[in-house]
N, C-alpha and C. Protein backbone atom coordinates (compact mmCIF):
# COMPACT_ATOMS: atom_id res chain seq x y z
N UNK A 1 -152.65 -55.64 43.96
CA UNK A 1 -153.34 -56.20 45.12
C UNK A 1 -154.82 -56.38 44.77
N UNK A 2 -155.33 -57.11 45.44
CA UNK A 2 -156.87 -57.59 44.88
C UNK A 2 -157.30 -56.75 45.38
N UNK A 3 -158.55 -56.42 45.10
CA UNK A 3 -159.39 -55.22 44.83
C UNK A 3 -161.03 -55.62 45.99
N UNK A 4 -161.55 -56.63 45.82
CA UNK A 4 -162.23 -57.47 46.45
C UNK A 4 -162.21 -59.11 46.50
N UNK A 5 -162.54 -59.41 47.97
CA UNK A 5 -162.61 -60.70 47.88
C UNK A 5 -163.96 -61.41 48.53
N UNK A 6 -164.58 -62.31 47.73
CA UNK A 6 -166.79 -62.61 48.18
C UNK A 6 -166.15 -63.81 48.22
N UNK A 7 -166.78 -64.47 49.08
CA UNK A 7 -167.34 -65.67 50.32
C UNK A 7 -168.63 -65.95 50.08
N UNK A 8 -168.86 -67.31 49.46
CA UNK A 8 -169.95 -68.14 49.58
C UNK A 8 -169.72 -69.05 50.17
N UNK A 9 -171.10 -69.52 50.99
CA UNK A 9 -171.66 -71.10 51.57
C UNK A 9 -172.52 -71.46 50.58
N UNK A 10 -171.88 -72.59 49.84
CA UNK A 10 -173.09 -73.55 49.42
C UNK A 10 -173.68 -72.50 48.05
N UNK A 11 -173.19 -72.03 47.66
CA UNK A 11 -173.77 -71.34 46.32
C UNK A 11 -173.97 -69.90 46.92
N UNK A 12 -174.35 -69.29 48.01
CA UNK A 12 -175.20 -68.60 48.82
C UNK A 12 -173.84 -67.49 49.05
N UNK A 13 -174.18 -66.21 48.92
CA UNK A 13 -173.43 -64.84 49.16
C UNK A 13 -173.16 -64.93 50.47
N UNK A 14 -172.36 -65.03 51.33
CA UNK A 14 -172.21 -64.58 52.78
C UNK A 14 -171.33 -63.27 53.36
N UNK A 15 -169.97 -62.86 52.04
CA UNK A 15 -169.73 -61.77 52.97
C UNK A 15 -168.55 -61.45 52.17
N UNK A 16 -168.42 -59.98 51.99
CA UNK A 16 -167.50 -59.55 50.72
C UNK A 16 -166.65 -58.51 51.66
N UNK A 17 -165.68 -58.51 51.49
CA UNK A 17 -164.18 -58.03 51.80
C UNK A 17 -163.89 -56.94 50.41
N UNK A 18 -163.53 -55.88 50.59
CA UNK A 18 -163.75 -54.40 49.42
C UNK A 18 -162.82 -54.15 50.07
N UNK A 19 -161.46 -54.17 49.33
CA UNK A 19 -160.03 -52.78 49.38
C UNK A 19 -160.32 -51.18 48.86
N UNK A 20 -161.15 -50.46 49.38
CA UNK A 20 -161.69 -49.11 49.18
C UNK A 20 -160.47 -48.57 48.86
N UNK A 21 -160.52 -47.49 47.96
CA UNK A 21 -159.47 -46.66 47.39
C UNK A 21 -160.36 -45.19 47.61
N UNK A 22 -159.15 -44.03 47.84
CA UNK A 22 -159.95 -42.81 48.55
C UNK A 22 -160.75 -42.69 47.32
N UNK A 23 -160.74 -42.98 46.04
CA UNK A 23 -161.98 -42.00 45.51
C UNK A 23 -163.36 -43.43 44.93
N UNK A 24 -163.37 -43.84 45.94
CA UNK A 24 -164.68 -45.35 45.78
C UNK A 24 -165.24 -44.87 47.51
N UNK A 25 -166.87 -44.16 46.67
CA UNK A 25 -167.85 -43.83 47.95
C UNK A 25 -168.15 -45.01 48.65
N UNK A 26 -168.11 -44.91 49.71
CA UNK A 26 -168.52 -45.88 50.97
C UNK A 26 -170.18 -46.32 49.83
N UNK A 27 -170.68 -45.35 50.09
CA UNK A 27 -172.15 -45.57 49.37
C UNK A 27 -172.41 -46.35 48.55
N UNK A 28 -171.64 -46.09 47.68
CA UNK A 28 -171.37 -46.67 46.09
C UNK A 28 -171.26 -48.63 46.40
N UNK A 29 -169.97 -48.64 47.14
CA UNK A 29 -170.06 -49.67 47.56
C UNK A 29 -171.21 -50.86 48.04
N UNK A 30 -171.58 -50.34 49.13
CA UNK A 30 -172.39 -50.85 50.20
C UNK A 30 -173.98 -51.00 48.83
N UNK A 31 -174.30 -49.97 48.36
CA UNK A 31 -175.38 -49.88 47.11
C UNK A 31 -174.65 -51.19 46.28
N UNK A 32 -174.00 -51.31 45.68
CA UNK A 32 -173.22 -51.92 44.36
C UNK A 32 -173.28 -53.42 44.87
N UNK A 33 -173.17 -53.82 46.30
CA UNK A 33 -172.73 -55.29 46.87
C UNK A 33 -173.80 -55.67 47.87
N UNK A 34 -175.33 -55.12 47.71
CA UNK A 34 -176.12 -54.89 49.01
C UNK A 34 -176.48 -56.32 49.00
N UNK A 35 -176.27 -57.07 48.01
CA UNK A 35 -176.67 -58.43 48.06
C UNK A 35 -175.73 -59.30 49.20
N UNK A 36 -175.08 -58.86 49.52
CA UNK A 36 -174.01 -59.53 50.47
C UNK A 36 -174.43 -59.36 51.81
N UNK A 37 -175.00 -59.82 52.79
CA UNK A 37 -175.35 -59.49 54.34
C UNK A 37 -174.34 -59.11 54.92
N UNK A 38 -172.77 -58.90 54.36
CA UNK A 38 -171.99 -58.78 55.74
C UNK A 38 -170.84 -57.93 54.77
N UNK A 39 -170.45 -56.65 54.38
CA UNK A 39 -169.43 -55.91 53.83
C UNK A 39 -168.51 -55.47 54.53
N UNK A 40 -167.40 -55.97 54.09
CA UNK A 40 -166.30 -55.47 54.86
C UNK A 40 -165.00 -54.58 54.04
N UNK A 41 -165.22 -53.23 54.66
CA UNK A 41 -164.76 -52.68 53.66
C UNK A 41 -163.34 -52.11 54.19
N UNK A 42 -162.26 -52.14 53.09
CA UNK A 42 -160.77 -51.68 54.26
C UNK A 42 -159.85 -50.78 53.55
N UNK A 43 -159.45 -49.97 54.03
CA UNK A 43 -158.75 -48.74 53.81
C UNK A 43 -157.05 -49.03 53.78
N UNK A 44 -156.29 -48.92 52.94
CA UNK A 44 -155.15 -49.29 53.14
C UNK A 44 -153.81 -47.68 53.01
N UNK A 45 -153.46 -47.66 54.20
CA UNK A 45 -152.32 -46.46 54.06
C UNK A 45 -150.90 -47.07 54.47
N UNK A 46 -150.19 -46.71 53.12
CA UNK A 46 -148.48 -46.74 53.46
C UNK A 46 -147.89 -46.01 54.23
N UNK A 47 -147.23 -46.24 55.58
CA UNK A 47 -146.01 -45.37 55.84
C UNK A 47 -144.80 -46.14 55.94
N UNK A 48 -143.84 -45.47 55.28
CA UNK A 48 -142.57 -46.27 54.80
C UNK A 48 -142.86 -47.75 55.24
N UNK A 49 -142.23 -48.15 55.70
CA UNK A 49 -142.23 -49.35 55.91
C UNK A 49 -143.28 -50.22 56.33
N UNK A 50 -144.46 -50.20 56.48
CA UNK A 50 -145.77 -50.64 57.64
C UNK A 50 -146.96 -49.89 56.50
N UNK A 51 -147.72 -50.65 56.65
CA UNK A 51 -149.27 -50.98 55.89
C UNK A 51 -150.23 -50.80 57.19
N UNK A 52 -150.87 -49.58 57.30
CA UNK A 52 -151.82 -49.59 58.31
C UNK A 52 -153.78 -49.62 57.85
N UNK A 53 -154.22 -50.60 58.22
CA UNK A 53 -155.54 -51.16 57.29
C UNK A 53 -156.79 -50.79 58.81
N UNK A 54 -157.30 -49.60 57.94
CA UNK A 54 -158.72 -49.55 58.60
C UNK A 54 -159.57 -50.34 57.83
N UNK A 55 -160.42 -50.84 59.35
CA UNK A 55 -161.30 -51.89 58.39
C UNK A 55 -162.55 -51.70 59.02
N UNK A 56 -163.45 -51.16 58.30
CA UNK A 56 -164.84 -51.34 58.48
C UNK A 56 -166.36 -52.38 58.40
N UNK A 57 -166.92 -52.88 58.86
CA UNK A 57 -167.60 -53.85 58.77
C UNK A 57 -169.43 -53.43 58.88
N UNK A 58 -169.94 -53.99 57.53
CA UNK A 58 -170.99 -53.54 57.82
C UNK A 58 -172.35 -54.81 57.54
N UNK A 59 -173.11 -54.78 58.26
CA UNK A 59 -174.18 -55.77 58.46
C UNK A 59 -175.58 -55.21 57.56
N UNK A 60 -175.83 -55.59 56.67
CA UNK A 60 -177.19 -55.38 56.12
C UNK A 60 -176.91 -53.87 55.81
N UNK A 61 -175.97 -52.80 55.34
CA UNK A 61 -175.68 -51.81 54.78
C UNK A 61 -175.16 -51.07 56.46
N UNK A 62 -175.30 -51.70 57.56
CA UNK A 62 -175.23 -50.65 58.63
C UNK A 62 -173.53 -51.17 59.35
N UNK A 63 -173.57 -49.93 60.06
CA UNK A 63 -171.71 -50.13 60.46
C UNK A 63 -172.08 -50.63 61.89
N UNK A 64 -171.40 -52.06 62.24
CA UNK A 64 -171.39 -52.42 63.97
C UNK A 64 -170.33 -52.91 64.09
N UNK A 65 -169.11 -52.59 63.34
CA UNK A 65 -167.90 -52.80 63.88
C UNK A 65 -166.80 -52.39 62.79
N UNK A 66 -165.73 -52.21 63.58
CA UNK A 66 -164.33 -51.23 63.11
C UNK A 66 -163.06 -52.22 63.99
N UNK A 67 -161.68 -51.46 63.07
CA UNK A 67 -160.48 -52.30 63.54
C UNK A 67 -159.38 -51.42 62.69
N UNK A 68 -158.33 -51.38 63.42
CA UNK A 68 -157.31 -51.42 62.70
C UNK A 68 -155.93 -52.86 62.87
N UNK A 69 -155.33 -52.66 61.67
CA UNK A 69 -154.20 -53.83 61.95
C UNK A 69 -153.16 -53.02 60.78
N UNK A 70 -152.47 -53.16 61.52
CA UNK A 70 -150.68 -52.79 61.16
C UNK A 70 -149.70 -53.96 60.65
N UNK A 71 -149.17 -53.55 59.66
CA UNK A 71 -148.19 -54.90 59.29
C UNK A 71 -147.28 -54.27 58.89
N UNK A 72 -146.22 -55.04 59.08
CA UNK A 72 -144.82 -54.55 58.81
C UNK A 72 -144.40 -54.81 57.62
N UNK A 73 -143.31 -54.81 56.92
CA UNK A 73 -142.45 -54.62 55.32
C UNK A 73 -142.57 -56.00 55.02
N UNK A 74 -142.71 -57.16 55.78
CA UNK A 74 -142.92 -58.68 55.41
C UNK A 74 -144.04 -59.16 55.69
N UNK A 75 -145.11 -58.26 55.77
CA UNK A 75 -146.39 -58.87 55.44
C UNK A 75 -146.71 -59.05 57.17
N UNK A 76 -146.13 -59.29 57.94
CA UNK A 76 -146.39 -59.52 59.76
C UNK A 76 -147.56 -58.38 60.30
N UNK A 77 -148.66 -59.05 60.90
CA UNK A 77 -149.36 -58.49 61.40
C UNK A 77 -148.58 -57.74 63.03
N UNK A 78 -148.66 -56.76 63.29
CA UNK A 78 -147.55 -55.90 64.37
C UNK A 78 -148.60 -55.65 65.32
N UNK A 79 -149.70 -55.26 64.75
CA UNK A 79 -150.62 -54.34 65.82
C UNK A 79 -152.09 -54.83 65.34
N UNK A 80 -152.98 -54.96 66.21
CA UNK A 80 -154.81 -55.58 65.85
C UNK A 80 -155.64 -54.45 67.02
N UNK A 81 -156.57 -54.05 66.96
CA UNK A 81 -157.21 -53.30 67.82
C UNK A 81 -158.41 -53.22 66.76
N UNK A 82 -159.86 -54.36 68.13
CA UNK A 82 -161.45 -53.19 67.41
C UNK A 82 -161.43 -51.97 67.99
N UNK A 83 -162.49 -51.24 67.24
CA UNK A 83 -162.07 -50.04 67.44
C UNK A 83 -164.62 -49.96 67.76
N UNK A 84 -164.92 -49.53 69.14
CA UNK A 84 -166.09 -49.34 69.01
C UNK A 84 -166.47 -48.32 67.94
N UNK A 85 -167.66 -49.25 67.33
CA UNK A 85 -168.60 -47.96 65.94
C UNK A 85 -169.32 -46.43 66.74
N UNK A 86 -169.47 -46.96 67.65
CA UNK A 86 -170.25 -46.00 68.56
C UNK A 86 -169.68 -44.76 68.53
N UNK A 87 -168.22 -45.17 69.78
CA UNK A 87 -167.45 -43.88 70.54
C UNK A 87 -166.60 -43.93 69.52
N UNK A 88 -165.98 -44.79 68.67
CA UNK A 88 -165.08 -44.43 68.08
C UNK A 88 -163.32 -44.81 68.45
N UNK A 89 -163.88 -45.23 69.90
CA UNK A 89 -162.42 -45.53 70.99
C UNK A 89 -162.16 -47.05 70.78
N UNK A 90 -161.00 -46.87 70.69
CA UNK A 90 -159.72 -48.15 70.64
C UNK A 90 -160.28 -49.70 72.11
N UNK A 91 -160.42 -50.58 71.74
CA UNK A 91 -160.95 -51.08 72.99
C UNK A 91 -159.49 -52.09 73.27
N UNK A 92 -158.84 -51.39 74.58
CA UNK A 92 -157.51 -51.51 74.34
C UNK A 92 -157.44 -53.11 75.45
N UNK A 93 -158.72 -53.68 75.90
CA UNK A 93 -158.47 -54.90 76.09
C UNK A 93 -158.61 -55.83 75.18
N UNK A 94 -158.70 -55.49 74.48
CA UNK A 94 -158.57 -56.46 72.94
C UNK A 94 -157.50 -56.19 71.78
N UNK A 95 -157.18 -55.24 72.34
CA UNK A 95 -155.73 -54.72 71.15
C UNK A 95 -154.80 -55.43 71.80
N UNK A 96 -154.11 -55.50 70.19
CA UNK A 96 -152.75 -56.49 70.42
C UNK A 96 -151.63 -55.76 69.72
N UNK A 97 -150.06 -56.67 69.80
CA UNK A 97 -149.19 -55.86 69.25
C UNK A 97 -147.91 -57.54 69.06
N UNK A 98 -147.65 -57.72 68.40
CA UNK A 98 -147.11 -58.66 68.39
C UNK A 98 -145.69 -58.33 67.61
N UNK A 99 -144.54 -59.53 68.31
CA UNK A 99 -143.24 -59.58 67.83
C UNK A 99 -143.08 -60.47 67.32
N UNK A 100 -141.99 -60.40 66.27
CA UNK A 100 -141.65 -61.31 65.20
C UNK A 100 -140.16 -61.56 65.36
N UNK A 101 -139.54 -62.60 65.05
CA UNK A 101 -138.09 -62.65 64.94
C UNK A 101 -137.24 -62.74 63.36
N UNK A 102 -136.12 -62.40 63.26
CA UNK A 102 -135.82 -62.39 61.78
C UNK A 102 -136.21 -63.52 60.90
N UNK A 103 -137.06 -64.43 61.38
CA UNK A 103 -137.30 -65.59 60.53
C UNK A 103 -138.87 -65.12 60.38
N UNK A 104 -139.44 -64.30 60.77
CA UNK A 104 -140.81 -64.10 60.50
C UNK A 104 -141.67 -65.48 61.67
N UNK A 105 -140.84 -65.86 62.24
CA UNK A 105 -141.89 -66.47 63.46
C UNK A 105 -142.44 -65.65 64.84
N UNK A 106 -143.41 -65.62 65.06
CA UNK A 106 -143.97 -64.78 66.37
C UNK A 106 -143.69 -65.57 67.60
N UNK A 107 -142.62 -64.55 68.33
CA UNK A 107 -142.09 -64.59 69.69
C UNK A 107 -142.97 -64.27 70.57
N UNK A 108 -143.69 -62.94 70.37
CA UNK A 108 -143.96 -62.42 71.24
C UNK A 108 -146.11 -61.79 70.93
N UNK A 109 -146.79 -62.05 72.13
CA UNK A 109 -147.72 -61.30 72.16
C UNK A 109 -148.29 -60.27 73.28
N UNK A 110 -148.34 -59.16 73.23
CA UNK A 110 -148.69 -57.99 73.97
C UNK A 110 -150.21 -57.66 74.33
N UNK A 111 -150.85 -58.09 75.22
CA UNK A 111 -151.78 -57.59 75.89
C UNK A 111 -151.68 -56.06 76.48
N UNK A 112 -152.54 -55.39 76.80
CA UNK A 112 -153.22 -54.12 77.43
C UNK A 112 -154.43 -54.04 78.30
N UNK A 113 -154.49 -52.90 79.07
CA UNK A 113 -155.08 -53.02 79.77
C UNK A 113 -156.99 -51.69 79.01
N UNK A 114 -157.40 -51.39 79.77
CA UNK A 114 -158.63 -50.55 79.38
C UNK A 114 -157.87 -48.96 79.43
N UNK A 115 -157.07 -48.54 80.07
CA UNK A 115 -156.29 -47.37 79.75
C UNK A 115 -155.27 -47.11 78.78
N UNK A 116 -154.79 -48.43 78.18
CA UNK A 116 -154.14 -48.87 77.25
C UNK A 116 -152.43 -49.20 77.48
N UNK A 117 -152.32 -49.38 79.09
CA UNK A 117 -151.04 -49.85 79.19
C UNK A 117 -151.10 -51.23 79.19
N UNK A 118 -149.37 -51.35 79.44
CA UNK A 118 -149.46 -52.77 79.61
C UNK A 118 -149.95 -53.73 80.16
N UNK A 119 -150.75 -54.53 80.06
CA UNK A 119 -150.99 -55.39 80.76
C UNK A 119 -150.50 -57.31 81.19
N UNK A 120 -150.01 -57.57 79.72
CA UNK A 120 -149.13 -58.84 80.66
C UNK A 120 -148.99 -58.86 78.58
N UNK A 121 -147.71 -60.36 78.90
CA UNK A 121 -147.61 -60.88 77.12
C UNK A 121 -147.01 -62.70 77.39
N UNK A 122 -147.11 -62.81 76.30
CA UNK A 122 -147.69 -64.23 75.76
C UNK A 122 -146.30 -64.67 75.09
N UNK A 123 -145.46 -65.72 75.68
CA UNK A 123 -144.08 -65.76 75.17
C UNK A 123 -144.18 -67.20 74.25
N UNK A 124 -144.18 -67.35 73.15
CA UNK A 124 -143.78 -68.61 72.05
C UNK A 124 -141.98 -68.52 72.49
N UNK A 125 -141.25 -67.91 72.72
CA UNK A 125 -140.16 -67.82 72.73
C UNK A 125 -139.54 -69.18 73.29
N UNK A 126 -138.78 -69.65 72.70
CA UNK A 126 -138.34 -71.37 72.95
C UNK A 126 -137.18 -71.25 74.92
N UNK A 127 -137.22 -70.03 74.71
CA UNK A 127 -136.12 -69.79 76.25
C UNK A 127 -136.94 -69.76 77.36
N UNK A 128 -137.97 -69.19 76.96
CA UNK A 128 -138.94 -68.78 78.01
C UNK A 128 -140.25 -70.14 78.64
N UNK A 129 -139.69 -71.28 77.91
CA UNK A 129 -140.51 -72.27 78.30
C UNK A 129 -140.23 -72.83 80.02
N UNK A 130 -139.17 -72.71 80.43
CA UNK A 130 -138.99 -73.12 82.13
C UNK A 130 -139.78 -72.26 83.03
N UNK A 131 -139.84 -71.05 82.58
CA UNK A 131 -140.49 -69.90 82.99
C UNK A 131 -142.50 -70.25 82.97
N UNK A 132 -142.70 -70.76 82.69
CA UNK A 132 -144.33 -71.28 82.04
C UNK A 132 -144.11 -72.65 82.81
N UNK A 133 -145.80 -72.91 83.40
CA UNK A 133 -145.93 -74.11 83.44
C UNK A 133 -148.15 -73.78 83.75
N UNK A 134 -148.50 -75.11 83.95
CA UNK A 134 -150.21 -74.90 84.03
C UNK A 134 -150.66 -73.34 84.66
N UNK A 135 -149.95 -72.84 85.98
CA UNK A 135 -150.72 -71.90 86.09
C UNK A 135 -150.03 -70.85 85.67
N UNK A 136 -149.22 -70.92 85.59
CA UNK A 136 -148.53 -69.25 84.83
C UNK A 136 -148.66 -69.10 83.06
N UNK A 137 -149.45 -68.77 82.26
CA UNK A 137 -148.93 -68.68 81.00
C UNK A 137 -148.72 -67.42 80.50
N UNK A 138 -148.50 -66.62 81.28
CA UNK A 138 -148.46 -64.91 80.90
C UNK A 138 -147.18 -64.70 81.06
N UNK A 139 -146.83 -63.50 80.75
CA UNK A 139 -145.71 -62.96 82.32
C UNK A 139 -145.98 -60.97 81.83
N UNK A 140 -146.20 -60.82 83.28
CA UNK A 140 -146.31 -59.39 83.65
C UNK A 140 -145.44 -58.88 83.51
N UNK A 141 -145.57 -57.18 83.74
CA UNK A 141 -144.78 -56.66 83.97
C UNK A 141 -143.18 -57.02 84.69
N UNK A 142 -143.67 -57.09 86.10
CA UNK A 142 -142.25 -57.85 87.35
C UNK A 142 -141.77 -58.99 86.52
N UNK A 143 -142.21 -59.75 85.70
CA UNK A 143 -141.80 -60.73 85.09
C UNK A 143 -140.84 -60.14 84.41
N UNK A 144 -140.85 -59.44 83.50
CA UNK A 144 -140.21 -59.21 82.05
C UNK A 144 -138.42 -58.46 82.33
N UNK A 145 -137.89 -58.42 83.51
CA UNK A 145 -136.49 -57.88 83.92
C UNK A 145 -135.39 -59.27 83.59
N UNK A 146 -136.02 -60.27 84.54
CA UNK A 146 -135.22 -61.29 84.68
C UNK A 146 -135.37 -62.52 83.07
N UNK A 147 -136.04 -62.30 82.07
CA UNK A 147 -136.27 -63.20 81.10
C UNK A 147 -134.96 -63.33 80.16
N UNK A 148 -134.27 -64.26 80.07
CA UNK A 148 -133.57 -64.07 79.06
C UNK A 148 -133.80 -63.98 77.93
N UNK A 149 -132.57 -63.61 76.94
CA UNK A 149 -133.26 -63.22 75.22
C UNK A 149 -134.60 -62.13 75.20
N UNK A 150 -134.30 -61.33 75.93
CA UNK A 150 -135.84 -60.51 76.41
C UNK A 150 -134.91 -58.77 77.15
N UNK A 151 -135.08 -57.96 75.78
CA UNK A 151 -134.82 -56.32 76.47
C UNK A 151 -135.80 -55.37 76.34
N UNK A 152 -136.89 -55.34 77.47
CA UNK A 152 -138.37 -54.83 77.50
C UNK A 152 -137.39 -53.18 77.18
N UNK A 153 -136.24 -53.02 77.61
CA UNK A 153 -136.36 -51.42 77.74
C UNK A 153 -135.99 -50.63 76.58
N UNK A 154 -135.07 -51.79 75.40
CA UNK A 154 -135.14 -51.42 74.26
C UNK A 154 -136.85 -51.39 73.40
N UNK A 155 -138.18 -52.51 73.83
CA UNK A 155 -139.27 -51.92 72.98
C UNK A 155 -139.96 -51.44 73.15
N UNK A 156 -139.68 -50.15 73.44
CA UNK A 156 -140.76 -49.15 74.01
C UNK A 156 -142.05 -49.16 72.77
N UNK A 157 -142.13 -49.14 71.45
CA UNK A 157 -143.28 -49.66 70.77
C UNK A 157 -144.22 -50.35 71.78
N UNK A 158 -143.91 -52.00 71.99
CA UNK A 158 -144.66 -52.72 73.25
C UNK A 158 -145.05 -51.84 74.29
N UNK A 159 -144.44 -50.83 75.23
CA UNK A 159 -145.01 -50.26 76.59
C UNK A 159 -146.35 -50.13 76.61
N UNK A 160 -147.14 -49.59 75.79
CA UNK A 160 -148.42 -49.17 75.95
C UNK A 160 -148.78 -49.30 74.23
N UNK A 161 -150.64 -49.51 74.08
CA UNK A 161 -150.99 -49.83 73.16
C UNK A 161 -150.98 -48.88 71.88
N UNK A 162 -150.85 -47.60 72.27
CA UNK A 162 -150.06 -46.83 71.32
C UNK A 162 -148.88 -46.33 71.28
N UNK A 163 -148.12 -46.07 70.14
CA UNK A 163 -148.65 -45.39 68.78
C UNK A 163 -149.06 -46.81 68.17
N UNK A 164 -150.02 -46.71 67.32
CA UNK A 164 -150.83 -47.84 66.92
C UNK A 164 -149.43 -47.87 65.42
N UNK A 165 -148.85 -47.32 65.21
CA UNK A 165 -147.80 -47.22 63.88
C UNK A 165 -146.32 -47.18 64.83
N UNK A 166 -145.30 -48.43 64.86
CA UNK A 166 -144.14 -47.57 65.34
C UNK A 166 -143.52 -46.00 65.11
N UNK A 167 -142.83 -45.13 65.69
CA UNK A 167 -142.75 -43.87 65.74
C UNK A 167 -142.05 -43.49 64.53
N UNK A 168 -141.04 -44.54 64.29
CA UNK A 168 -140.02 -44.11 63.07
C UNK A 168 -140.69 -44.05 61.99
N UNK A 169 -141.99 -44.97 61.31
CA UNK A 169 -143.04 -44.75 60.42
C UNK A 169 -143.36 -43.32 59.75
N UNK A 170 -143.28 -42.74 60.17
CA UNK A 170 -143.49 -40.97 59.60
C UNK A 170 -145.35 -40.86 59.68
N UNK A 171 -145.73 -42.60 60.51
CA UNK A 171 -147.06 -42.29 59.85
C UNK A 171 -147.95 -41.03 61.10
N UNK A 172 -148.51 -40.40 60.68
CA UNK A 172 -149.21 -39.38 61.46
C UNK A 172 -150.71 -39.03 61.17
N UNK A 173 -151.58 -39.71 62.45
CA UNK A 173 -152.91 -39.65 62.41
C UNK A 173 -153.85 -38.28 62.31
């Protein structure tokens, strides 16, 4: 897997992407690439099946933003959440969690709310198009019983914005 990846405009350094490995100091880094205004540096952990990538972002050597994203055994992004530099907390109206179907096309997208439940999802699903029109493009909760091709009670993963790793993962924070 690549190791780093730098972004120029026009000849000009704009912003380097670093796959950190546990024994490469944050320091070392950020010192080694200071020529770059924008470092983005990302942590990669296996659990069986799923790739979970902390990613740190730093501006002129300083940290103003964080994220994690989860991907599954085919490369599918599953789960996205910034994460504030500050508190450290998940900002769970911006976390996502998305479904895939055996062809690797995305069915499904999962919104949350600021406590981190559900809050409504986003159907590509080709069944669910009668269901949609200008003012509806969500569907809530009350929505999600009657949808066909749709068993909310088998993905409990989806209910709420964590476990940021499905459970069967072994992965443990």
């Amino acid at each position: 897997m690549a190791k780093r990846k730098e972004e120029y405009r026009k000849g000009e350094r704009i912003h380097l992407i670093f796959y950190r490995d546990p024994d490469d100091p944050v320091e070392a880094i950020l010192a080694d690439y200071k020529l770059f205004p924008t470092i983005e540096i990302r942590e990669r952990h296996r659990a069986e099946n799923y790739i979970r990538v902390d990613d740190f972002e730093y501006a002129d050597g300083i940290l103003w933003a964080k994220g994690i994203s989860v991907f599954d055994h085919k490369g599918n992004e599953i789960y996205s959440s910034p994460i504030d530099a500050v508190t450290n907390r998940h900002d769970y109206e911006e976390t996502n969690k998305y479904f895939y179907n055996d062809h690797n096309k995305k069915l499904y997208v999962f919104w949350y709310g600021t406590n981190g439940q559900f809050s409504c999802m986003m159907s590509y699903n080709p069944n669910h198009d009668p269901y949609l029109n200008e003012f509806k493009q969500e569907f809530r909760l009350e929505d999600l019983p009657g949808l066909p091709d749709f068993n909310w009670p088998e993905m409990e993963y989806y209910h709420h914005a964590e476990p940021v790793v499905p459970a069967d993962s072994g992965f443990h924070e």
